[in-house]
N, C-alpha and C. Protein backbone atom coordinates (compact mmCIF):
# COMPACT_ATOMS: atom_id res chain seq x y z
N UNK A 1 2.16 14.04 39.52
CA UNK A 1 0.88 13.50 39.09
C UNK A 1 0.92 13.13 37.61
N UNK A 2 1.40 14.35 36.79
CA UNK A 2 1.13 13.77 35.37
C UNK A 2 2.45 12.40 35.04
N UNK A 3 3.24 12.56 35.94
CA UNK A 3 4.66 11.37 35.25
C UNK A 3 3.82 9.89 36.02
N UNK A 4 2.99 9.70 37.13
CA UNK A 4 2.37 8.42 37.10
C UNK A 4 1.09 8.54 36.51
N UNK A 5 0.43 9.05 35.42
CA UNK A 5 -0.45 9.41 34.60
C UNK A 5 0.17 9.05 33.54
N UNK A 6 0.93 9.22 33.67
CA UNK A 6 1.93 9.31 31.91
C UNK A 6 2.45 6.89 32.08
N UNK A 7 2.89 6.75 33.05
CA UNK A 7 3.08 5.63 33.24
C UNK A 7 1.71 4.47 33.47
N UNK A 8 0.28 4.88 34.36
CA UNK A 8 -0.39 4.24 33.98
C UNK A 8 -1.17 3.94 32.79
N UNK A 9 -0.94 5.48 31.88
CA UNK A 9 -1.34 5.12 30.44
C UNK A 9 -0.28 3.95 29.49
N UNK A 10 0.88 4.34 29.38
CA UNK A 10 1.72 3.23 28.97
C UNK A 10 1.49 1.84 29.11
N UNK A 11 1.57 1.34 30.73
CA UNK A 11 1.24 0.28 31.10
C UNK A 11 -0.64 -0.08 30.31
N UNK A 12 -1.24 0.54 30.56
CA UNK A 12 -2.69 0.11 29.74
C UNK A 12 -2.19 -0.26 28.19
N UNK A 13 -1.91 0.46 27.69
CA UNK A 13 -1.19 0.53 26.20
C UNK A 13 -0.41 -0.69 26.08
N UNK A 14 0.48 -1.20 26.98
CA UNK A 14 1.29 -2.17 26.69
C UNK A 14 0.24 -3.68 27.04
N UNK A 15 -0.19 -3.56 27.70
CA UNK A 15 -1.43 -4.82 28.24
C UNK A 15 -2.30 -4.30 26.94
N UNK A 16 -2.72 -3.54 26.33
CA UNK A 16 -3.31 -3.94 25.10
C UNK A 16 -3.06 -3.89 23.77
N UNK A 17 -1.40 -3.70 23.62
CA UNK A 17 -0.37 -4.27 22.66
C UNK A 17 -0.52 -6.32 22.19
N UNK A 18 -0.01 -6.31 23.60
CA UNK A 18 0.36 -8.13 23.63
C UNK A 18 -1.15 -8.36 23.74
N UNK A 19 -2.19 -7.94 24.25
CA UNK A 19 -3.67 -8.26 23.61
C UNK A 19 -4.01 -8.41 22.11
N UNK A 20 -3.91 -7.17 21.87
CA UNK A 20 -3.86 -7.56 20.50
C UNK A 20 -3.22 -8.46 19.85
N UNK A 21 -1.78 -8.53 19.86
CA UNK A 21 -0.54 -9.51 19.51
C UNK A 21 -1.22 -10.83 19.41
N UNK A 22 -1.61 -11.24 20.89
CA UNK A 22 -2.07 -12.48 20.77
C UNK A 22 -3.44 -12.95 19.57
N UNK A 23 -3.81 -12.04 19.82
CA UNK A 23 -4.80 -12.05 19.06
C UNK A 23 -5.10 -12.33 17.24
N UNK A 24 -3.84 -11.31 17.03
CA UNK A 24 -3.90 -11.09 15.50
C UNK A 24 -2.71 -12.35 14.96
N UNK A 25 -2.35 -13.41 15.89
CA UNK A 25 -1.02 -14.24 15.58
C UNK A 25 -1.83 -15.54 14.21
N UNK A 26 -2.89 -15.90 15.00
CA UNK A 26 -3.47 -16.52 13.36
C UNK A 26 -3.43 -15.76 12.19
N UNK A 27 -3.75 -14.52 12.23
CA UNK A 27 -4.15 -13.87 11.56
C UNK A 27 -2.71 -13.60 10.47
N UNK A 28 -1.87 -13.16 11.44
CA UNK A 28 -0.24 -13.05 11.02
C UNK A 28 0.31 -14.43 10.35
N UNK A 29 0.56 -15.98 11.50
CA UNK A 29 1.14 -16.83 10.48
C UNK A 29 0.31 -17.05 9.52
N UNK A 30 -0.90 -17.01 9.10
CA UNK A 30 -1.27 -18.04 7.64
C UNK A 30 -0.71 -17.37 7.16
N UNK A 31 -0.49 -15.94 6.40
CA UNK A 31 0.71 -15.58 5.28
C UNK A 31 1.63 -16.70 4.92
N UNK A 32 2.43 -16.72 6.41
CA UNK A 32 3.83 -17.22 6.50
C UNK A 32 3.48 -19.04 6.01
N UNK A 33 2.76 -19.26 6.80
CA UNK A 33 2.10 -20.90 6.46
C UNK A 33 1.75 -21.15 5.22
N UNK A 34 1.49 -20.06 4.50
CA UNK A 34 0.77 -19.77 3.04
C UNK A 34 2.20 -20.08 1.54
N UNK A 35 3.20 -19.58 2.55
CA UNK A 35 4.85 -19.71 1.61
C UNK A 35 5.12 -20.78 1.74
N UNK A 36 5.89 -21.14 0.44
CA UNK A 36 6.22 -22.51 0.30
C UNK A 36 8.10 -22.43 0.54
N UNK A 37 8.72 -20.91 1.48
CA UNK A 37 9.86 -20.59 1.82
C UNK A 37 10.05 -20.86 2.79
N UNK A 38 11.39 -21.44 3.56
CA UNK A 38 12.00 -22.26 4.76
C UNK A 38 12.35 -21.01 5.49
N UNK A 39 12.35 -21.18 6.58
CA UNK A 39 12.41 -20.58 7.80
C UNK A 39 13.88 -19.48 7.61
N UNK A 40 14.86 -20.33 6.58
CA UNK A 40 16.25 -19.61 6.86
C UNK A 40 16.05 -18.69 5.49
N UNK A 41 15.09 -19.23 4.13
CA UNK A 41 15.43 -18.31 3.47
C UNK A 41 14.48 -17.69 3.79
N UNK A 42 13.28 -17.50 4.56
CA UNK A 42 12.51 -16.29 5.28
C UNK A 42 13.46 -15.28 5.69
N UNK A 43 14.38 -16.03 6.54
CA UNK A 43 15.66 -14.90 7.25
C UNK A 43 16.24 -14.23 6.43
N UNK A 44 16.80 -14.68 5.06
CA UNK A 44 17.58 -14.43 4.48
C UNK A 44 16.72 -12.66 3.85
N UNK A 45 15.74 -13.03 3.08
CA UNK A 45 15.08 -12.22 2.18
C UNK A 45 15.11 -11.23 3.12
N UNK A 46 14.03 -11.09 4.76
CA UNK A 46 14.32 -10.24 5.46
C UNK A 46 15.37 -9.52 6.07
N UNK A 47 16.54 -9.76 5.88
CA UNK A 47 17.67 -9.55 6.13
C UNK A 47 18.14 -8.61 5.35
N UNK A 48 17.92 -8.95 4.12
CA UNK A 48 18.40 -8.31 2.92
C UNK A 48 17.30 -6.68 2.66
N UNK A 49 16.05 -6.91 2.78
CA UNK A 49 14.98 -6.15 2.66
C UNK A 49 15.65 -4.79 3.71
N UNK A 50 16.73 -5.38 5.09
CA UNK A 50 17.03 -4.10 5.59
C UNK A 50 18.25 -3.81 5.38
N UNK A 51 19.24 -4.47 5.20
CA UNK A 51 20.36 -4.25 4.74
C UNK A 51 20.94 -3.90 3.38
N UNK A 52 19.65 -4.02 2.12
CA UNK A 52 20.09 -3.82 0.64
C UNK A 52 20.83 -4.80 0.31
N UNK A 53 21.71 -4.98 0.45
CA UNK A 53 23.31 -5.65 -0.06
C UNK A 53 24.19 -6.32 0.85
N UNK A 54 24.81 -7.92 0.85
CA UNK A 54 25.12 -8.72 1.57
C UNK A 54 25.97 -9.36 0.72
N UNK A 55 27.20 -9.92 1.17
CA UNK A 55 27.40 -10.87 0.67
C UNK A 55 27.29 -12.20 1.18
N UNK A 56 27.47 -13.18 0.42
CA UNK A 56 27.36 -14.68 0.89
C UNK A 56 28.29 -15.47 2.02
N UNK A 57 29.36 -14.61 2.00
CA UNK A 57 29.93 -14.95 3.11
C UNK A 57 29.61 -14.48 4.63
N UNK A 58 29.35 -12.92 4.26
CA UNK A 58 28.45 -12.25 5.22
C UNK A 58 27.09 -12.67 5.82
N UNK A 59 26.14 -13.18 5.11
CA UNK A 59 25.11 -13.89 5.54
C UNK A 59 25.03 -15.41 5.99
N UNK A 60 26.29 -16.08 5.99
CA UNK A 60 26.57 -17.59 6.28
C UNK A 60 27.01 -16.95 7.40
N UNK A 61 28.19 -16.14 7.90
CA UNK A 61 28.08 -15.58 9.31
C UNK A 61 27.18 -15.35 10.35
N UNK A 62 26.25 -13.96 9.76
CA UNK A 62 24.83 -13.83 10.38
C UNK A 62 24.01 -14.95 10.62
N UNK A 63 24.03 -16.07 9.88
CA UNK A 63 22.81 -17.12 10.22
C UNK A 63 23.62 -18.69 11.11
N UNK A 64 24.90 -18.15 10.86
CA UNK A 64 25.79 -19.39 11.42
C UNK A 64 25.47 -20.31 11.36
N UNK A 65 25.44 -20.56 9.12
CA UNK A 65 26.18 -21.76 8.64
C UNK A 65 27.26 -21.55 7.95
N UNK A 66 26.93 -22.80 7.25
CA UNK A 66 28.52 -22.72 6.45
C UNK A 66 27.91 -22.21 4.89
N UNK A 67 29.52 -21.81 4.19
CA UNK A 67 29.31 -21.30 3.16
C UNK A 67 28.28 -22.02 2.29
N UNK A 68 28.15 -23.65 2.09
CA UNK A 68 28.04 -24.72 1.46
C UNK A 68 26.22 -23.90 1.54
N UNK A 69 25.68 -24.33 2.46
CA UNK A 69 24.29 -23.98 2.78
C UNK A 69 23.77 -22.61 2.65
N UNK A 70 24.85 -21.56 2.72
CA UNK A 70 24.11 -20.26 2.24
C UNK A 70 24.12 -20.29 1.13
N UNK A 71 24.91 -21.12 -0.27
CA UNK A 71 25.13 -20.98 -1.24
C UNK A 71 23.46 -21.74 -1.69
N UNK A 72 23.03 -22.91 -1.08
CA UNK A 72 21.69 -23.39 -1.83
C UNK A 72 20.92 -22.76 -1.27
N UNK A 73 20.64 -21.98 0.06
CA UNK A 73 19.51 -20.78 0.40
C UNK A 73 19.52 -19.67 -1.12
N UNK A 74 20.81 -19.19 -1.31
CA UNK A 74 20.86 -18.45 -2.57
C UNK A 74 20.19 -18.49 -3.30
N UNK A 75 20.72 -19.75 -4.30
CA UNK A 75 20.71 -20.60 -5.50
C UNK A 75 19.20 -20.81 -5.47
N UNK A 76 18.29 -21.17 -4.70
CA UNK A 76 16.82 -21.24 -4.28
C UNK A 76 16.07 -19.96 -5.06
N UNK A 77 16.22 -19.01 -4.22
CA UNK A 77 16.04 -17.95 -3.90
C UNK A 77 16.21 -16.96 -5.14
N UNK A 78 17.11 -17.81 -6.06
CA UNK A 78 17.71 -16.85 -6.78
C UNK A 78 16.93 -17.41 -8.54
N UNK A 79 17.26 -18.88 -8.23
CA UNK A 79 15.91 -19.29 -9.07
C UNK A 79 14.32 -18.90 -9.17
N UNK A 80 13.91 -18.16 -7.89
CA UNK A 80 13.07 -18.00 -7.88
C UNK A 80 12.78 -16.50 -8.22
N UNK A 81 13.37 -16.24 -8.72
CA UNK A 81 14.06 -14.70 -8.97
C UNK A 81 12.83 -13.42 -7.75
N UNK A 82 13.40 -14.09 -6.07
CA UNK A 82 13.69 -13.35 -5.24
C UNK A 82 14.81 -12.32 -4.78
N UNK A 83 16.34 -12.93 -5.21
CA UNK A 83 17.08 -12.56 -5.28
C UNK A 83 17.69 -12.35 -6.23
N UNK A 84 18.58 -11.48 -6.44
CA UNK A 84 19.81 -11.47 -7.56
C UNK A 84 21.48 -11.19 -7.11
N UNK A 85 22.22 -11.74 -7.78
CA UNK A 85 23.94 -11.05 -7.33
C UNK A 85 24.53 -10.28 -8.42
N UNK A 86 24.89 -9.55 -7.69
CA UNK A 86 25.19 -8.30 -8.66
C UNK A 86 26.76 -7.96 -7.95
N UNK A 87 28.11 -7.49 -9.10
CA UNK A 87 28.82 -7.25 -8.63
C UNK A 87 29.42 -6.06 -7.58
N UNK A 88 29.97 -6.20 -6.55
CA UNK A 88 30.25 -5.31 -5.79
C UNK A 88 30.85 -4.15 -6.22
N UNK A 89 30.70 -2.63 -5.72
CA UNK A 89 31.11 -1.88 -6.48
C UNK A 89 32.79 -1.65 -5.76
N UNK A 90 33.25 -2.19 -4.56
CA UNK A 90 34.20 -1.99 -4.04
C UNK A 90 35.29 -2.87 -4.51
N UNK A 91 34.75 -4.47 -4.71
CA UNK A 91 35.86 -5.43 -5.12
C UNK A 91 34.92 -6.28 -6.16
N UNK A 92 35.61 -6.24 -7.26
CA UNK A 92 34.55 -6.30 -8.46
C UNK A 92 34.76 -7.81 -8.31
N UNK A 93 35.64 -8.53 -7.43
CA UNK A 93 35.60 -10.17 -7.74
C UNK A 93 34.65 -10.71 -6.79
N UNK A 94 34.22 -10.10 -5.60
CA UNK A 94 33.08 -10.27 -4.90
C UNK A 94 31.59 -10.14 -5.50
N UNK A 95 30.42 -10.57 -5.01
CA UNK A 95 29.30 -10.79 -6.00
C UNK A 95 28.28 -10.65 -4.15
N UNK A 96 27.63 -9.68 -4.78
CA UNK A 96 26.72 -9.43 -3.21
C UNK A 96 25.10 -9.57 -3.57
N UNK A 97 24.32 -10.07 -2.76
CA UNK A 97 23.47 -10.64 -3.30
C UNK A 97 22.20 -9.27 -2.34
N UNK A 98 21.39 -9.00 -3.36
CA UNK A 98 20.23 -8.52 -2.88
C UNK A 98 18.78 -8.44 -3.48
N UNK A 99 18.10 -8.17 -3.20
CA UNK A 99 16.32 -8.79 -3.47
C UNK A 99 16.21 -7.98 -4.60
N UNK A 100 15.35 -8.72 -5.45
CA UNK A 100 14.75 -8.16 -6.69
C UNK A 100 13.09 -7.91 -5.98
N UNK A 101 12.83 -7.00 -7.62
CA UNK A 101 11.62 -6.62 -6.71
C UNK A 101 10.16 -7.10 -6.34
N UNK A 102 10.41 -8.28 -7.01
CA UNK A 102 9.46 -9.28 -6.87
C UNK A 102 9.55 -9.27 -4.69
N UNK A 103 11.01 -9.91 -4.66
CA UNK A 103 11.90 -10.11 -3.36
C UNK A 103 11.40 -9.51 -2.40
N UNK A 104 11.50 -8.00 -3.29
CA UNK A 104 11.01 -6.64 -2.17
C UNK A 104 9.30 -6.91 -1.53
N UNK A 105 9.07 -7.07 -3.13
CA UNK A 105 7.12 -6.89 -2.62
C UNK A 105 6.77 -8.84 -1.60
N UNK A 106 7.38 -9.53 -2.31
CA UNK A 106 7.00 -10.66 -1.06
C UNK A 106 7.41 -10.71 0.64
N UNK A 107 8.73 -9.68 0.58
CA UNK A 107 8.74 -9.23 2.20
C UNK A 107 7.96 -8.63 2.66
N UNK A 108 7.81 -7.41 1.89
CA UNK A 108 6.49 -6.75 2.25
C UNK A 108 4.91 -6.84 2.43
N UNK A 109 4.97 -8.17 1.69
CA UNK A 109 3.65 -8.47 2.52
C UNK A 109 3.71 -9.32 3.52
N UNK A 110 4.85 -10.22 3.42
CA UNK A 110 4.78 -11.03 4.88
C UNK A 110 4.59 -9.62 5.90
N UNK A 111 5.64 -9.31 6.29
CA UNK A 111 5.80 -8.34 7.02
C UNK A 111 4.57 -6.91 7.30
N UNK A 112 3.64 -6.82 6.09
CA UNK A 112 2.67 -5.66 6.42
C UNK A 112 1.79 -6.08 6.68
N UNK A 113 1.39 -7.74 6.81
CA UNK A 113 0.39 -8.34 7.80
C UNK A 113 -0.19 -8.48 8.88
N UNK A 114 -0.86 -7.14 9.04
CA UNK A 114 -1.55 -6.52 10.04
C UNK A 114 -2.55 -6.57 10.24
N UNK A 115 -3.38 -7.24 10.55
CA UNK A 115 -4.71 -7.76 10.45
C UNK A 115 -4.90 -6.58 11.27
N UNK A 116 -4.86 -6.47 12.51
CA UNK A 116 -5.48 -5.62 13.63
C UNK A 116 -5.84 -4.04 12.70
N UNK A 117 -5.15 -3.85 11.50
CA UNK A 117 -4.74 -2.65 11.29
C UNK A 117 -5.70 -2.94 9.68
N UNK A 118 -6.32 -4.03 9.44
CA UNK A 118 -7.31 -4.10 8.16
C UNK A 118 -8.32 -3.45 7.83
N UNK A 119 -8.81 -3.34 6.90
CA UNK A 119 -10.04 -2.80 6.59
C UNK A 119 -11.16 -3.57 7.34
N UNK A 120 -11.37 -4.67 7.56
CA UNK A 120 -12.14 -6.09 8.62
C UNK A 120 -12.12 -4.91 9.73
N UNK A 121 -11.36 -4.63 10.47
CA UNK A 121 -11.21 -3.94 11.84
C UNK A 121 -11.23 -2.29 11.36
N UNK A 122 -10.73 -1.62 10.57
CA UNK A 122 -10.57 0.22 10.60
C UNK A 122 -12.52 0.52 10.17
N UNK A 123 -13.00 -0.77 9.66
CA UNK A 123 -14.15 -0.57 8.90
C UNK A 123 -15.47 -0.20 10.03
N UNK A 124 -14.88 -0.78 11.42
CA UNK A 124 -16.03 -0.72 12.37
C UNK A 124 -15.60 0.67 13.49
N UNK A 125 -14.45 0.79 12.83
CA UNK A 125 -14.45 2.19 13.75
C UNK A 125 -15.35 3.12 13.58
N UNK A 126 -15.53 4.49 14.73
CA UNK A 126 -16.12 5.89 14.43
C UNK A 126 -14.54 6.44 13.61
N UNK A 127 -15.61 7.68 13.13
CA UNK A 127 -14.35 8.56 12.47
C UNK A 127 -13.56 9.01 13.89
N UNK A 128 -14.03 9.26 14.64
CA UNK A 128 -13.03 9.91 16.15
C UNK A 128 -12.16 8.97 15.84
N UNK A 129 -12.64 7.67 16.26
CA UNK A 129 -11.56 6.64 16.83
C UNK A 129 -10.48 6.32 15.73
N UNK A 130 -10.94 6.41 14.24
CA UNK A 130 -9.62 6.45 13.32
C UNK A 130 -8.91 7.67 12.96
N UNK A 131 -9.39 8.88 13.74
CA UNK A 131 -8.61 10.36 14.26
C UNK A 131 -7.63 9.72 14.86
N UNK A 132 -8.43 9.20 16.49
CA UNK A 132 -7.01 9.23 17.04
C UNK A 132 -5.99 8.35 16.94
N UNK A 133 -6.76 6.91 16.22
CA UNK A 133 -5.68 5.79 15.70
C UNK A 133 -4.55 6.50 14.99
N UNK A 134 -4.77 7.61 13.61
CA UNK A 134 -3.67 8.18 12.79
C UNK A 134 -2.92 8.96 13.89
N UNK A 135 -3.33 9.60 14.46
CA UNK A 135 -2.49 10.65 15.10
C UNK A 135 -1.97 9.73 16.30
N UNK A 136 -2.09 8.32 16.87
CA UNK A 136 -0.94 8.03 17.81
C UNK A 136 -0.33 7.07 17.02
N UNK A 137 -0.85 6.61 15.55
CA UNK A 137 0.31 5.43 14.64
C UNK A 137 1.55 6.71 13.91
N UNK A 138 0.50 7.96 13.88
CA UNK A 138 1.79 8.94 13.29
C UNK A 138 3.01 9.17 14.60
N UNK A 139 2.34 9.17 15.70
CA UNK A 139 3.47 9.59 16.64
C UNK A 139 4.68 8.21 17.12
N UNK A 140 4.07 7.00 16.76
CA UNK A 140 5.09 6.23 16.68
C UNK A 140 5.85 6.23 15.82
N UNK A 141 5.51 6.45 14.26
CA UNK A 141 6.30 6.43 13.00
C UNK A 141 7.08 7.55 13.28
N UNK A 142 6.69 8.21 13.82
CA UNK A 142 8.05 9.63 14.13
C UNK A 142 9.04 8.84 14.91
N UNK A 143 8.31 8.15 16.10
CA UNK A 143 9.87 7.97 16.95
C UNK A 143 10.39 6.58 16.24
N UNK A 144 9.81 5.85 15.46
CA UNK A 144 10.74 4.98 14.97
C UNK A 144 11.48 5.58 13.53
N UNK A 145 11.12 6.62 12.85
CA UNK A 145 12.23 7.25 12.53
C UNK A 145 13.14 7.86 12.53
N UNK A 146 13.05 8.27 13.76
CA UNK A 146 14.23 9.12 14.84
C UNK A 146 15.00 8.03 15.47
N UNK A 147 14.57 6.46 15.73
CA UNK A 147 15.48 5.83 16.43
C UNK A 147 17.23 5.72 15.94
N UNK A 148 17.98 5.70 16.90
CA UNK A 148 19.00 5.58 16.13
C UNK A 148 19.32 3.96 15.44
């Protein structure tokens, strides 16, 4: 009884995941619509935001171009002092490129654009209901820090 209890709650949960999803997607691209950054150096910055440290040959791999084109995603990026290259500490003739912190805080807001999760929406809750919002957003942040 409780393991198809345990599964029709999920299934509700997941039908009002992609509810929401759909929902909050205006809400999500204008950020992105809001940048005057191309789709690849979107990739790039986010890339870097989880990896720290890349090099240029390494990220022309990951995005499968050529060196030529990761070098002006860079060079962009780097003018814009999103990024910086800093020498490698393993092979000092290599130069690995990772986000400054300007870099850091503009991923982070693309990315923490959560409308569903705003003050607009936490503002009309009861206190219960933002009880149990913390205590099941804490029980996901556990298992996505346990993921391997």
């Amino acid at each position: 009884m409780d393991t198809e209890m345990m599964q029709q709650a999920r299934g509700r949960i997941e039908a009002l995941t992609i509810a929401i999803s759909v929902r909050s997607v205006p809400l999500i691209i204008g950020p992105l619509l809001e940048t005057n950054l191309t789709i690849k150096q979107l990739q790039v910055l986010t890339t870097l935001a989880t990896v720290e440290t890349m090099s240029s040959s390494d990220l022309a791999r990951a995005f499968s171009v050529s060196p030529a084109t990761i070098s002006r995603i860079v060079d962009k990026l780097e003018n814009r002092d999103l990024i910086r290259k800093v020498e490698s500490e393993k092979d000092h003739r290599v130069r690995q490129i990772c986000l400054t912190n300007l870099g850091r805080d503009v991923v982070g807001k693309l990315l923490a654009a959560r409308p569903e999760l705003g003050e607009e929406i936490l503002s009309r809750l009861s206190l219960t209901e933002l009880n149990a919002l913390e205590v099941g957003l804490s029980a996901i942040n556990r298992e996505l820090h346990h993921r391997p």
